[in-house]
C-alpha atoms as a PDB file:
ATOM      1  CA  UNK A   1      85.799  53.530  43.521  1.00  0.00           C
ATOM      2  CA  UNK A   2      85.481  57.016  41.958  1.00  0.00           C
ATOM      3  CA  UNK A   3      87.337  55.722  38.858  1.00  0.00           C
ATOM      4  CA  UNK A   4      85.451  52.299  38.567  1.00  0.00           C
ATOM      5  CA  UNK A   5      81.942  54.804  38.497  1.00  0.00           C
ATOM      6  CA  UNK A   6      83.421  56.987  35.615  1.00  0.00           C
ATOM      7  CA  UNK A   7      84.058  53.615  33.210  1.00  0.00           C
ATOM      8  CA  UNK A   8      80.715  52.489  32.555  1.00  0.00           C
ATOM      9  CA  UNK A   9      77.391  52.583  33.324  1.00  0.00           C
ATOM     10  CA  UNK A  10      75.458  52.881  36.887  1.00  0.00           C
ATOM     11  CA  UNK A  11      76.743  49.223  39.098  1.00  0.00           C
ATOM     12  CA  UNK A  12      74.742  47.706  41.500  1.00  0.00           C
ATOM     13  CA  UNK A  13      75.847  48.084  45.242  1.00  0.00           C
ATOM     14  CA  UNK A  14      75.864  44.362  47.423  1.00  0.00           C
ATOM     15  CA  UNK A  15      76.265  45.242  50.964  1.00  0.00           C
ATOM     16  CA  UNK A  16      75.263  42.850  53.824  1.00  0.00           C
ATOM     17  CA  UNK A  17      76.162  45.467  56.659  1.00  0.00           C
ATOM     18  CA  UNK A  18      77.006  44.154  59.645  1.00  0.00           C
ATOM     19  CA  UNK A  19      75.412  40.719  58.973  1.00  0.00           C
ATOM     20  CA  UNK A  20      77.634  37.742  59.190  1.00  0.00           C
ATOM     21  CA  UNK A  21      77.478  34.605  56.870  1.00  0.00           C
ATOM     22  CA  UNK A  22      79.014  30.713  56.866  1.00  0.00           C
ATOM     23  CA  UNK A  23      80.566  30.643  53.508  1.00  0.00           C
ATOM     24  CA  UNK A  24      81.877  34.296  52.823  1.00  0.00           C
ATOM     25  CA  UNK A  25      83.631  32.855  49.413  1.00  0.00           C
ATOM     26  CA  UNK A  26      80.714  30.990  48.144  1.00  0.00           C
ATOM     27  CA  UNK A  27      78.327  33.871  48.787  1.00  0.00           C
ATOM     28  CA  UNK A  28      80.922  35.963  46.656  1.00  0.00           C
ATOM     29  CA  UNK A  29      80.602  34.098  43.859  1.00  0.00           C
ATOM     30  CA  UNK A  30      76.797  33.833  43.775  1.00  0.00           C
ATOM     31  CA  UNK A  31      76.977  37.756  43.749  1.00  0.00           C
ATOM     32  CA  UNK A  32      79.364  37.819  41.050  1.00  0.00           C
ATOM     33  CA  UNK A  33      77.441  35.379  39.169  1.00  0.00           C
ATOM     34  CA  UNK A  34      74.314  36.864  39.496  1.00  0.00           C
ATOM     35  CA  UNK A  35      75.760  40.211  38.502  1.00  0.00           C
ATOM     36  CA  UNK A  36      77.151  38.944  35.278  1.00  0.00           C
ATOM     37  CA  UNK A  37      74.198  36.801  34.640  1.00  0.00           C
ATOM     38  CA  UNK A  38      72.103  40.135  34.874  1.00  0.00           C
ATOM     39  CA  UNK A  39      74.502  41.716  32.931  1.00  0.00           C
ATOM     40  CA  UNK A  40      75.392  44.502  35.578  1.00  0.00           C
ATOM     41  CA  UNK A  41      78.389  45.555  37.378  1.00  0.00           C
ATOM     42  CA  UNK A  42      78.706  45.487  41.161  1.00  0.00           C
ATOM     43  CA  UNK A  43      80.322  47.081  44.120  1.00  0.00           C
ATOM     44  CA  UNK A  44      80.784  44.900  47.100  1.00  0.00           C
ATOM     45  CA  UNK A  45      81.197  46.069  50.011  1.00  0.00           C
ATOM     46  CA  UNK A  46      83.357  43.364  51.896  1.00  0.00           C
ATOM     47  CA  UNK A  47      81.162  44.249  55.359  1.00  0.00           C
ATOM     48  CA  UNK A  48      81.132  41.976  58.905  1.00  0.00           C
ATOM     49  CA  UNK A  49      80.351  39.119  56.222  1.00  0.00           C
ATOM     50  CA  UNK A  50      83.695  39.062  54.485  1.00  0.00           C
ATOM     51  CA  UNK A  51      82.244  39.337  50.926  1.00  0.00           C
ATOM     52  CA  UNK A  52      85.381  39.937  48.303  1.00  0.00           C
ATOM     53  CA  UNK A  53      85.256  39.770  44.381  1.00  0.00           C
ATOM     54  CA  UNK A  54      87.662  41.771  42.012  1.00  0.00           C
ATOM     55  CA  UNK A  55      87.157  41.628  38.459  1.00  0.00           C
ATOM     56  CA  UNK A  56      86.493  44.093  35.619  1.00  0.00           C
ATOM     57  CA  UNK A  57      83.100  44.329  36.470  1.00  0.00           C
ATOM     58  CA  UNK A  58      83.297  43.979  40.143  1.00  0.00           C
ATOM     59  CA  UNK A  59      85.336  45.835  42.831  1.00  0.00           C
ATOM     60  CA  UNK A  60      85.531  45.483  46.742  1.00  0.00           C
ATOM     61  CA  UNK A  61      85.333  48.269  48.961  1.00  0.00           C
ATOM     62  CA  UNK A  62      85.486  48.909  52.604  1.00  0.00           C
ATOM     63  CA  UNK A  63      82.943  51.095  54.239  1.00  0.00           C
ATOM     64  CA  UNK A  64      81.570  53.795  52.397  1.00  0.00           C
ATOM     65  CA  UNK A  65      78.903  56.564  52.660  1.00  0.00           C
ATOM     66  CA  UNK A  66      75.799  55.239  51.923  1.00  0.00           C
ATOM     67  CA  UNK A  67      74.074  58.772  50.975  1.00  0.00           C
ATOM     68  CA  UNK A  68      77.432  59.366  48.582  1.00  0.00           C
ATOM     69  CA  UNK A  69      77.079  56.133  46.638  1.00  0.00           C
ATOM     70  CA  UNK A  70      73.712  54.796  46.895  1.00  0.00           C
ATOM     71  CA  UNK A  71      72.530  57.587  44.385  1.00  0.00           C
ATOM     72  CA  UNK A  72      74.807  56.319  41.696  1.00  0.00           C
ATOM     73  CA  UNK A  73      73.953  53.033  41.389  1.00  0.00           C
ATOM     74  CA  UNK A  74      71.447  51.408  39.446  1.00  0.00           C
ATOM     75  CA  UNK A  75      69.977  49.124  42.669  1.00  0.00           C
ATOM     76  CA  UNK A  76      70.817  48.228  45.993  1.00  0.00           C
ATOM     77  CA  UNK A  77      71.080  44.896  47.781  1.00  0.00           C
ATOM     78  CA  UNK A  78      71.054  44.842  51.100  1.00  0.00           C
ATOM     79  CA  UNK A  79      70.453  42.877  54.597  1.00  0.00           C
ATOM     80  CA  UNK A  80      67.312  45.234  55.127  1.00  0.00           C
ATOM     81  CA  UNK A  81      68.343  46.794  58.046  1.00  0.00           C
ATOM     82  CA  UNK A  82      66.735  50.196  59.375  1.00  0.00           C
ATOM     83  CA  UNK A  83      69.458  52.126  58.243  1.00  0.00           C
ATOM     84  CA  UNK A  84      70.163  50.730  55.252  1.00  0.00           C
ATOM     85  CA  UNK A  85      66.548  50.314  54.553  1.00  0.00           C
ATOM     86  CA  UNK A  86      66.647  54.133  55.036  1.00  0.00           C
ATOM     87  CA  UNK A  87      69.375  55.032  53.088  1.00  0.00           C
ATOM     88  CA  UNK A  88      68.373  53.379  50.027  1.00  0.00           C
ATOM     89  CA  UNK A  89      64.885  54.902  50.486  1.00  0.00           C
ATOM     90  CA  UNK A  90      66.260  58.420  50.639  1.00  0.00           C
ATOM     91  CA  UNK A  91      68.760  57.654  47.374  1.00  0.00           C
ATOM     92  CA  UNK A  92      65.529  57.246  45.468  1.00  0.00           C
ATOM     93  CA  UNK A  93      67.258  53.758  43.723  1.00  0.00           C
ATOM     94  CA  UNK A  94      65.341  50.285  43.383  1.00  0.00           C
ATOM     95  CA  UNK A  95      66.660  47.676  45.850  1.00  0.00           C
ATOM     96  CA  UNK A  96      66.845  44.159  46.370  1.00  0.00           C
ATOM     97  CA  UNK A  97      66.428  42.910  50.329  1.00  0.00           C
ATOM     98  CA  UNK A  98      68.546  40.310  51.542  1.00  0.00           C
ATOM     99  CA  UNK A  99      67.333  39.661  54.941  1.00  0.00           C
ATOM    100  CA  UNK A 100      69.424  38.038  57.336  1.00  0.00           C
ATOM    101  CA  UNK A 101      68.406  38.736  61.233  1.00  0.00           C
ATOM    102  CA  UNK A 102      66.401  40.502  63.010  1.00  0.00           C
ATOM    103  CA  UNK A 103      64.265  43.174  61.671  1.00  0.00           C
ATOM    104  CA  UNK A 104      65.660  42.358  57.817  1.00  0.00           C
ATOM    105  CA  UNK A 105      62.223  40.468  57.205  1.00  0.00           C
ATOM    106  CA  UNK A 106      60.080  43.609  58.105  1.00  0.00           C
ATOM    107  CA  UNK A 107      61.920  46.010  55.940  1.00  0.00           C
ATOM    108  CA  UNK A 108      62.165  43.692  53.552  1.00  0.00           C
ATOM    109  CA  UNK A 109      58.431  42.929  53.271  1.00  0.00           C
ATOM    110  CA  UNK A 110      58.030  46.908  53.544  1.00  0.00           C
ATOM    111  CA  UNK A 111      60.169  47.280  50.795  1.00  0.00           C
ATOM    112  CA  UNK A 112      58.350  45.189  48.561  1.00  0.00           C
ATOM    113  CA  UNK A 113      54.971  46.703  49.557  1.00  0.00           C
ATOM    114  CA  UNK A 114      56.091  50.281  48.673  1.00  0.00           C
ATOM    115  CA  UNK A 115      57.266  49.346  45.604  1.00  0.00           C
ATOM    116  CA  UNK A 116      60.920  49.871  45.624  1.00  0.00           C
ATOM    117  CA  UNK A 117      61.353  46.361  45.498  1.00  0.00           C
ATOM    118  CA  UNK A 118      60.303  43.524  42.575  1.00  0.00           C
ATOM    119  CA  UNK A 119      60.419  40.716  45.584  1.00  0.00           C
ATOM    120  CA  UNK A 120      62.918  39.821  48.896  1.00  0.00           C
ATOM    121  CA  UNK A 121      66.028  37.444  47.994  1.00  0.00           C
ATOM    122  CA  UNK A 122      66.513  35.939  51.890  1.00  0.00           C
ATOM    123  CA  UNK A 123      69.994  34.991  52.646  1.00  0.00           C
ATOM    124  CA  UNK A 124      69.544  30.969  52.637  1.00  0.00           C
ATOM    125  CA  UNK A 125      67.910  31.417  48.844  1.00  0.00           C
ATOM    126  CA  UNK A 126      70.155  33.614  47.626  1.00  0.00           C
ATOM    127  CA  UNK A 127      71.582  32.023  44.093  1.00  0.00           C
ATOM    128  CA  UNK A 128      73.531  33.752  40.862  1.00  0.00           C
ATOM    129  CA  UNK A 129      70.141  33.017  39.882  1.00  0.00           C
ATOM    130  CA  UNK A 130      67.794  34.019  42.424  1.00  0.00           C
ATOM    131  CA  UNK A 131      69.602  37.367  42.904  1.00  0.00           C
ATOM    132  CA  UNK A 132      69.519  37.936  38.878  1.00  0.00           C
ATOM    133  CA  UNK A 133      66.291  37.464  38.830  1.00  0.00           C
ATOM    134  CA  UNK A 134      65.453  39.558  41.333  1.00  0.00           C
ATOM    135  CA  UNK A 135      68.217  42.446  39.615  1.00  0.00           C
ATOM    136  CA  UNK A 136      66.689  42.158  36.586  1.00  0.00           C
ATOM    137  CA  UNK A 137      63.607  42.854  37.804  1.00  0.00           C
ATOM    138  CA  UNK A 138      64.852  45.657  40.010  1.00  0.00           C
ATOM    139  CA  UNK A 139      66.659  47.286  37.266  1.00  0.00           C
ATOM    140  CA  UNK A 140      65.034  47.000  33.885  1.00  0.00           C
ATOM    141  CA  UNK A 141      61.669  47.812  35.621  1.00  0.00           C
ATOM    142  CA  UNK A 142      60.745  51.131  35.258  1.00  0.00           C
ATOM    143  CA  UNK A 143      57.995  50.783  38.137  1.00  0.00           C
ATOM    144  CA  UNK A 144      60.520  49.863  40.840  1.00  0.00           C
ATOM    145  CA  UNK A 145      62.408  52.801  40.054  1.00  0.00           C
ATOM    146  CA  UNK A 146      59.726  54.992  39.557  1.00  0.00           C
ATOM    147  CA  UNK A 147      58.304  54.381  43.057  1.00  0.00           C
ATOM    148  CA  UNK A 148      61.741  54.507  44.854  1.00  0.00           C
ATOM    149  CA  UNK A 149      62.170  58.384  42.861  1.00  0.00           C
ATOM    150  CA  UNK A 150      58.638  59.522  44.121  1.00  0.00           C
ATOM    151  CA  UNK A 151      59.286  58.034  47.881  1.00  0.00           C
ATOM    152  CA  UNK A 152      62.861  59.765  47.976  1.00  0.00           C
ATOM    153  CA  UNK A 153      61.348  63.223  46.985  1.00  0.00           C
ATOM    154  CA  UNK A 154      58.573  62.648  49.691  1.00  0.00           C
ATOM    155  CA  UNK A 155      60.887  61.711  52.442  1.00  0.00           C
ATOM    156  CA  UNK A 156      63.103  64.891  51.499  1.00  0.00           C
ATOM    157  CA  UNK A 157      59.905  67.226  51.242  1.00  0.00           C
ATOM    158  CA  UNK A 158      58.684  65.675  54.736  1.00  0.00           C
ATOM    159  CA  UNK A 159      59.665  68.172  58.093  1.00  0.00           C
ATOM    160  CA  UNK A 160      60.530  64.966  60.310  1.00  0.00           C
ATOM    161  CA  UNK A 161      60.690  67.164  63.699  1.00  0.00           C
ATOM    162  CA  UNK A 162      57.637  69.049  63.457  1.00  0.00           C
ATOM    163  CA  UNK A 163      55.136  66.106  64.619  1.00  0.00           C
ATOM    164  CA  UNK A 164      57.497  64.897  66.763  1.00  0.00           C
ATOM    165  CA  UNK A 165      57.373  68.398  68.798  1.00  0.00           C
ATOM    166  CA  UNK A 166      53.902  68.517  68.511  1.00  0.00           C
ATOM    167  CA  UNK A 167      53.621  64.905  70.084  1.00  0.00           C
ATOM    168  CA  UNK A 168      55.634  65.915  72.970  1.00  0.00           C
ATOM    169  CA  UNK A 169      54.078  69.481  73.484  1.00  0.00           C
ATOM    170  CA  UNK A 170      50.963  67.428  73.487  1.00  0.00           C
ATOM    171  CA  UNK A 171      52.733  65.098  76.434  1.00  0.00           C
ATOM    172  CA  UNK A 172      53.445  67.965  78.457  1.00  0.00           C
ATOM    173  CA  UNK A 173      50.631  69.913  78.434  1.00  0.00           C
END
């Protein structure tokens, strides 16, 4: 992976997390299509939804630390999940929701209203050319990345704990 990030420019990372889909190889190639339709490369992250592509442009890889990669790209797509949701927030990237189950509609929707995100891509409309719409848009933007940059530094300026105590000293007393 280290290698594939030296030989060109910033990819996008397509992760589904531990969401699960019907057609693991035809969702593989819509990602790969979208991604060369956009123009981008991509890092797919095979996940609990079997995803696989390898090309030049494209590589598969197993789990990896979101807070390591996530910085380096040049988007995110995602299932919307919290964590995920957080991880991409606190990378400071532009992302591109995929929701699949559960909470992935809120994030997603939250997402979008931040900023971070040009629109949600859910699962059973994802196309090459739904998702390189959507990429485009999340990449060539400068708003979208703009907003995710200004949210990152917030989140890592912001003392988490300290309302948190107060809250419970507030419980106890």
């Amino acid at each position: 992976m280290e290698e594939f990030l030296a030989a060109g420019p910033a990819p996008v990372f397509v992760g589904l997390g531990s969401a699960t889909v019907p057609d693991p190889e035809r969702l593989s190639g819509e990602i790969v299509r979208a991604l060369r339709t956009a123009g981008l490369r991509g890092i797919v992250q095979q996940g609990w939804a079997g995803l696989a592509a390898r090309t030049d442009d494209v590589i598969t890889v197993g789990d990896v630390p979101h807070a390591m990669l996530f910085p380096r790209t040049a988007a995110v797509v995602h299932h919307a999940g919290a964590g995920t949701t957080a991880a991409v927030l606190r990378a400071g990237v532009p992302t591109v929701p995929v929701p699949v189950q559960f909470d992935g509609g809120f994030w997603a929707a939250r997402l979008v209203a931040l900023g971070t995100a040009p629109c949600a891509v859910p699962l059973r409309r994802l196309t090459a050319d739904t998702l390189a719409a959507a990429l485009r848009r999340a990449v060539n933007d400068s708003a979208h990345r703009g907003r995710a940059q200004d949210l990152a530094r917030r989140l890592a300026e912001e003392d988490g704990v300290a309302p948190v105590l107060t809250a419970l000293d507030r419980l106890v007393s």
